[in-house]
C-alpha atoms as a PDB file:
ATOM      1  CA  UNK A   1      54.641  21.136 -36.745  1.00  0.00           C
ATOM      2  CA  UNK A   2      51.769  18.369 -36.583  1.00  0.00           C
ATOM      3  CA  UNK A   3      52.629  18.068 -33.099  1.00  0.00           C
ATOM      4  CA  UNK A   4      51.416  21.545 -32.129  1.00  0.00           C
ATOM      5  CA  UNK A   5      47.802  20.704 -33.991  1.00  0.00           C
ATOM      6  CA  UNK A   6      47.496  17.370 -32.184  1.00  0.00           C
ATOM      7  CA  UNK A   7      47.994  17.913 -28.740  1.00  0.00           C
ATOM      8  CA  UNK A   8      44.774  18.592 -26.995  1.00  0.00           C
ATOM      9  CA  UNK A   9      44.103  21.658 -25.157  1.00  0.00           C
ATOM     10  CA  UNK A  10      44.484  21.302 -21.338  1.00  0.00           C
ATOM     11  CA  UNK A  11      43.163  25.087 -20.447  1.00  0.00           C
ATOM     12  CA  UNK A  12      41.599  28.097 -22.084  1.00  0.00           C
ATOM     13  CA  UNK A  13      44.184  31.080 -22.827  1.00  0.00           C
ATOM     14  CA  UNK A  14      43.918  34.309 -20.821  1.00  0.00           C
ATOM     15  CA  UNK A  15      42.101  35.893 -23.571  1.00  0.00           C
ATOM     16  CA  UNK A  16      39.372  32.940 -22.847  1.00  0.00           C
ATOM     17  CA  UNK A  17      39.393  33.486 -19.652  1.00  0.00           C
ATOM     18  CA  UNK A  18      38.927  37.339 -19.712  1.00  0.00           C
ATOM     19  CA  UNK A  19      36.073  36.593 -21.809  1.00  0.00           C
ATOM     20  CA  UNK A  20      34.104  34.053 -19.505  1.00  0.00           C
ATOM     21  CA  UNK A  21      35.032  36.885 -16.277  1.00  0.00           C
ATOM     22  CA  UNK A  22      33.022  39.271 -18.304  1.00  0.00           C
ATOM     23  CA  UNK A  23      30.137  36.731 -18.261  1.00  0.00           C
ATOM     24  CA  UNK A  24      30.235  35.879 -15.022  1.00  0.00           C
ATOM     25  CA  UNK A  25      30.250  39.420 -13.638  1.00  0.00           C
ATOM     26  CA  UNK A  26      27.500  39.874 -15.783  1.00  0.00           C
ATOM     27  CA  UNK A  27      25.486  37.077 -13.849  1.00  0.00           C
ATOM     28  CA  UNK A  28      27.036  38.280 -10.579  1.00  0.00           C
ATOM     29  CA  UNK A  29      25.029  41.872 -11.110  1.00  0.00           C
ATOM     30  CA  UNK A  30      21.849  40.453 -12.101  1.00  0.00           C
ATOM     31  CA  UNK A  31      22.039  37.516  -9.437  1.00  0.00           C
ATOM     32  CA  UNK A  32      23.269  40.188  -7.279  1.00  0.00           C
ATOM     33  CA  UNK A  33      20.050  42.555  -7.892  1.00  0.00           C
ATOM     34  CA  UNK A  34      17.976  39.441  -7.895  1.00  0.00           C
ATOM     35  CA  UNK A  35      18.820  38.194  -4.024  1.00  0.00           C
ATOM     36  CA  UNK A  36      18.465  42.418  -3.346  1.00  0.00           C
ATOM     37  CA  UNK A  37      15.106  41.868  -4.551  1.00  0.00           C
ATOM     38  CA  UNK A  38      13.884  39.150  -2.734  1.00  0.00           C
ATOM     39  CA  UNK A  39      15.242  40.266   0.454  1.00  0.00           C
ATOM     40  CA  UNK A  40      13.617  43.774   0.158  1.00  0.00           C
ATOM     41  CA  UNK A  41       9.976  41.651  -0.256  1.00  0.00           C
ATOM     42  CA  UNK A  42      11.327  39.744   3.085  1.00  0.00           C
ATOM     43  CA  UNK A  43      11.701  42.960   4.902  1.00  0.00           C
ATOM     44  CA  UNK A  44       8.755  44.228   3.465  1.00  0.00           C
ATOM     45  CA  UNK A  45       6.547  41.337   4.374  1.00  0.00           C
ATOM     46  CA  UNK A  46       7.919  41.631   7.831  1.00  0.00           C
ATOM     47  CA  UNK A  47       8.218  45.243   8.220  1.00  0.00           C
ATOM     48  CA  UNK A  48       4.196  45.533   7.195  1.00  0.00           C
ATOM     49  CA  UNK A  49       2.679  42.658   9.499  1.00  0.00           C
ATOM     50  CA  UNK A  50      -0.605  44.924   9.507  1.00  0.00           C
ATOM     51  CA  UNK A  51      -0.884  44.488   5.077  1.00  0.00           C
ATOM     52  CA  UNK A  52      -2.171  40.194   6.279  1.00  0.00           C
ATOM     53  CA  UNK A  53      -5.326  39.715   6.181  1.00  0.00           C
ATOM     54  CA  UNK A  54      -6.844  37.163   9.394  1.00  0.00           C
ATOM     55  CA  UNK A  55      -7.509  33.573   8.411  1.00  0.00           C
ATOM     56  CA  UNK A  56      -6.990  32.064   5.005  1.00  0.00           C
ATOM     57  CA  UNK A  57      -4.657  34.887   3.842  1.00  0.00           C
ATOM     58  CA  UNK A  58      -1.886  34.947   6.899  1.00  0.00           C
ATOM     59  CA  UNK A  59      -1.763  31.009   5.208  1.00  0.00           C
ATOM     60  CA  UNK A  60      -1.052  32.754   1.719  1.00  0.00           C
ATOM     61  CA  UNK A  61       1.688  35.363   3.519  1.00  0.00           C
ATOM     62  CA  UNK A  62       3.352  32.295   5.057  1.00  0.00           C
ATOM     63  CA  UNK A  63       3.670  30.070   1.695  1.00  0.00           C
ATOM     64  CA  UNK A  64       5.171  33.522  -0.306  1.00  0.00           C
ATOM     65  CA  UNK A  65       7.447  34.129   2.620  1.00  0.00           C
ATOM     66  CA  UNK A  66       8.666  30.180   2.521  1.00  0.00           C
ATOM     67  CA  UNK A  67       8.972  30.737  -1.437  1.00  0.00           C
ATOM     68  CA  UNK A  68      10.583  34.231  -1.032  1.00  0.00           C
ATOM     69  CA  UNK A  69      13.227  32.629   1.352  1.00  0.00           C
ATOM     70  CA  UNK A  70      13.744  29.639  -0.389  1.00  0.00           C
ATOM     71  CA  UNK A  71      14.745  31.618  -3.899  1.00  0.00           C
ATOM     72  CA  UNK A  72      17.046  33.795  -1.662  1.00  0.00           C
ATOM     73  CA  UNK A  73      18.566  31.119  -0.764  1.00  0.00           C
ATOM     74  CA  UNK A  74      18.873  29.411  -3.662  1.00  0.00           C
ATOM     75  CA  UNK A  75      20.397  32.643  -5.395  1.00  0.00           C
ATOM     76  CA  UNK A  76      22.937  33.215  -2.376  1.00  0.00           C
ATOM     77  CA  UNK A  77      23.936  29.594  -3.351  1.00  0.00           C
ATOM     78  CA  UNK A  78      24.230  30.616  -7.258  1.00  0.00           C
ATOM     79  CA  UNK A  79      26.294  33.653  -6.562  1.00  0.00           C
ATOM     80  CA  UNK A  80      28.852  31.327  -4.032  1.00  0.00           C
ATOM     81  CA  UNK A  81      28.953  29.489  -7.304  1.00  0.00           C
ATOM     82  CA  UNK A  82      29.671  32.160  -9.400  1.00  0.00           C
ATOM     83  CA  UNK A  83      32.373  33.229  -6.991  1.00  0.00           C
ATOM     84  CA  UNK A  84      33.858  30.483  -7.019  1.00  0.00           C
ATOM     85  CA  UNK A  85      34.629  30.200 -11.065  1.00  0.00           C
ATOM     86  CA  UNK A  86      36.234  33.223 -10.450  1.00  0.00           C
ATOM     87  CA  UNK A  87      38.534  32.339  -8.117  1.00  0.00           C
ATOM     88  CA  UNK A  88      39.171  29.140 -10.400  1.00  0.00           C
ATOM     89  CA  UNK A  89      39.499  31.816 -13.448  1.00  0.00           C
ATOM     90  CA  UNK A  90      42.394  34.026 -11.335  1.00  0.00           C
ATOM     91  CA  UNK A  91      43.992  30.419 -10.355  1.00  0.00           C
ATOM     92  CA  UNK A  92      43.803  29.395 -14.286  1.00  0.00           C
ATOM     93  CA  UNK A  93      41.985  26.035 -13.832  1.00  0.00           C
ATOM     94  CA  UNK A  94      38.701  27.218 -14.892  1.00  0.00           C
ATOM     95  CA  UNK A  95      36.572  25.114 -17.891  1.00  0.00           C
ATOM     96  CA  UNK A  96      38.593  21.726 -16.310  1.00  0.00           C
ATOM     97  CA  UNK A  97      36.024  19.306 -15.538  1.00  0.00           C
ATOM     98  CA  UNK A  98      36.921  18.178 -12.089  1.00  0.00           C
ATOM     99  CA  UNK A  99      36.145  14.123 -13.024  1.00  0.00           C
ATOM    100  CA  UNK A 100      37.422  13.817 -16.648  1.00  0.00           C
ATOM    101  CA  UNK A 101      40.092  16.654 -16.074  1.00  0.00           C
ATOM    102  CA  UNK A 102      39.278  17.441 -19.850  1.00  0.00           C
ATOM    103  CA  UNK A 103      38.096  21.107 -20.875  1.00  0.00           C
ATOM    104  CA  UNK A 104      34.814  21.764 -20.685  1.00  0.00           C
ATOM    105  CA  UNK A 105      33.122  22.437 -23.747  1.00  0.00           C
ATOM    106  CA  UNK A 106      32.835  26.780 -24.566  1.00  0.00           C
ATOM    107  CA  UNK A 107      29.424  26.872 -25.479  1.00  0.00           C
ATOM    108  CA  UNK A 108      28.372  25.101 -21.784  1.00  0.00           C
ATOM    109  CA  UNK A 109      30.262  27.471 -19.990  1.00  0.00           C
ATOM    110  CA  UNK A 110      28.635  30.148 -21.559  1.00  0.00           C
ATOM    111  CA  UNK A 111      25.278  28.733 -20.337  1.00  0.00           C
ATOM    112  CA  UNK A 112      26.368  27.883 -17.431  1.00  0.00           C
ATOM    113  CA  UNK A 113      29.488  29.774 -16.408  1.00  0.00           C
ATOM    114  CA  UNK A 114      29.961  27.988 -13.130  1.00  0.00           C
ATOM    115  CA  UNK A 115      29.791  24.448 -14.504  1.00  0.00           C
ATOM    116  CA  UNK A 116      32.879  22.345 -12.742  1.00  0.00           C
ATOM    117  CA  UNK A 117      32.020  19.227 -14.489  1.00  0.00           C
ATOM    118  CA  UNK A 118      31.804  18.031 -18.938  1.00  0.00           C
ATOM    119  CA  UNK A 119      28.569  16.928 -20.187  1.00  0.00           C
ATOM    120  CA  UNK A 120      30.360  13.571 -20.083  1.00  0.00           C
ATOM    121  CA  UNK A 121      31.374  13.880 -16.927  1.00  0.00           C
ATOM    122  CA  UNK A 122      27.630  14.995 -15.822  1.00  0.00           C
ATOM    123  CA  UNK A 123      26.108  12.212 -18.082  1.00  0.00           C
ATOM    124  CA  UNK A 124      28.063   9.178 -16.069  1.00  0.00           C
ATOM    125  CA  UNK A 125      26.642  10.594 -12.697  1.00  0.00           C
ATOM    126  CA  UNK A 126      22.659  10.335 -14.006  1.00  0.00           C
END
């Protein structure tokens, strides 16, 4: 019987893993609605050429397009991420830091649903 309260945990349960699916299609939808958002100020930006305004402000419409495109990108690159934990979810390897191969902890997966590596793990690399 003491064995079964010593060994160590090597994976979350499929209860676990439910829950954390729920989380992350949470973060898909608003990441999702997010990237819809900056692409619609893209289009609109280059849809409306005639809204810029000659001289200084065309150098304003070119930094907000730059910053527009840069946190599309950067939110296509958080939703790959997201993805990705789910396929790790439906393969049952998801929470296993890919250095330590120890479970990462519950309450940094929350925060961060698409975390691959421990604190530990992510401490050592600093």
């Amino acid at each position: 019987m003491g064995k079964n309260t010593d060994r160590v945990k090597t994976r979350y349960n499929n209860k676990e893993l439910s829950e954390f699916q729920k989380i992350i299609e949470e973060k898909l939808v608003e990441a999702k609605k997010q990237l819809s958002f900056y692409k619609n100020q893209l289009s609109e930006m280059a849809d409306n050429p005639d809204t810029k305004v000659k001289g200084l402000d065309d150098g304003l419409s070119t930094v907000e397009n730059e910053r527009l495109s840069s946190m599309a990108l950067r939110m296509q690159k958080h939703i790959q991420h997201l993805e990705n934990a789910k396929l790790r979810i439906q393969n049952k390897v998801y929470g296993i830091c890919r250095v330590t191969g120890k479970l990462i902890a519950k309450e940094r997966l929350v925060a961060v649903p698409h975390a691959t590596l421990s604190m530990e793990a992510k401490e050592k690399r600093k």
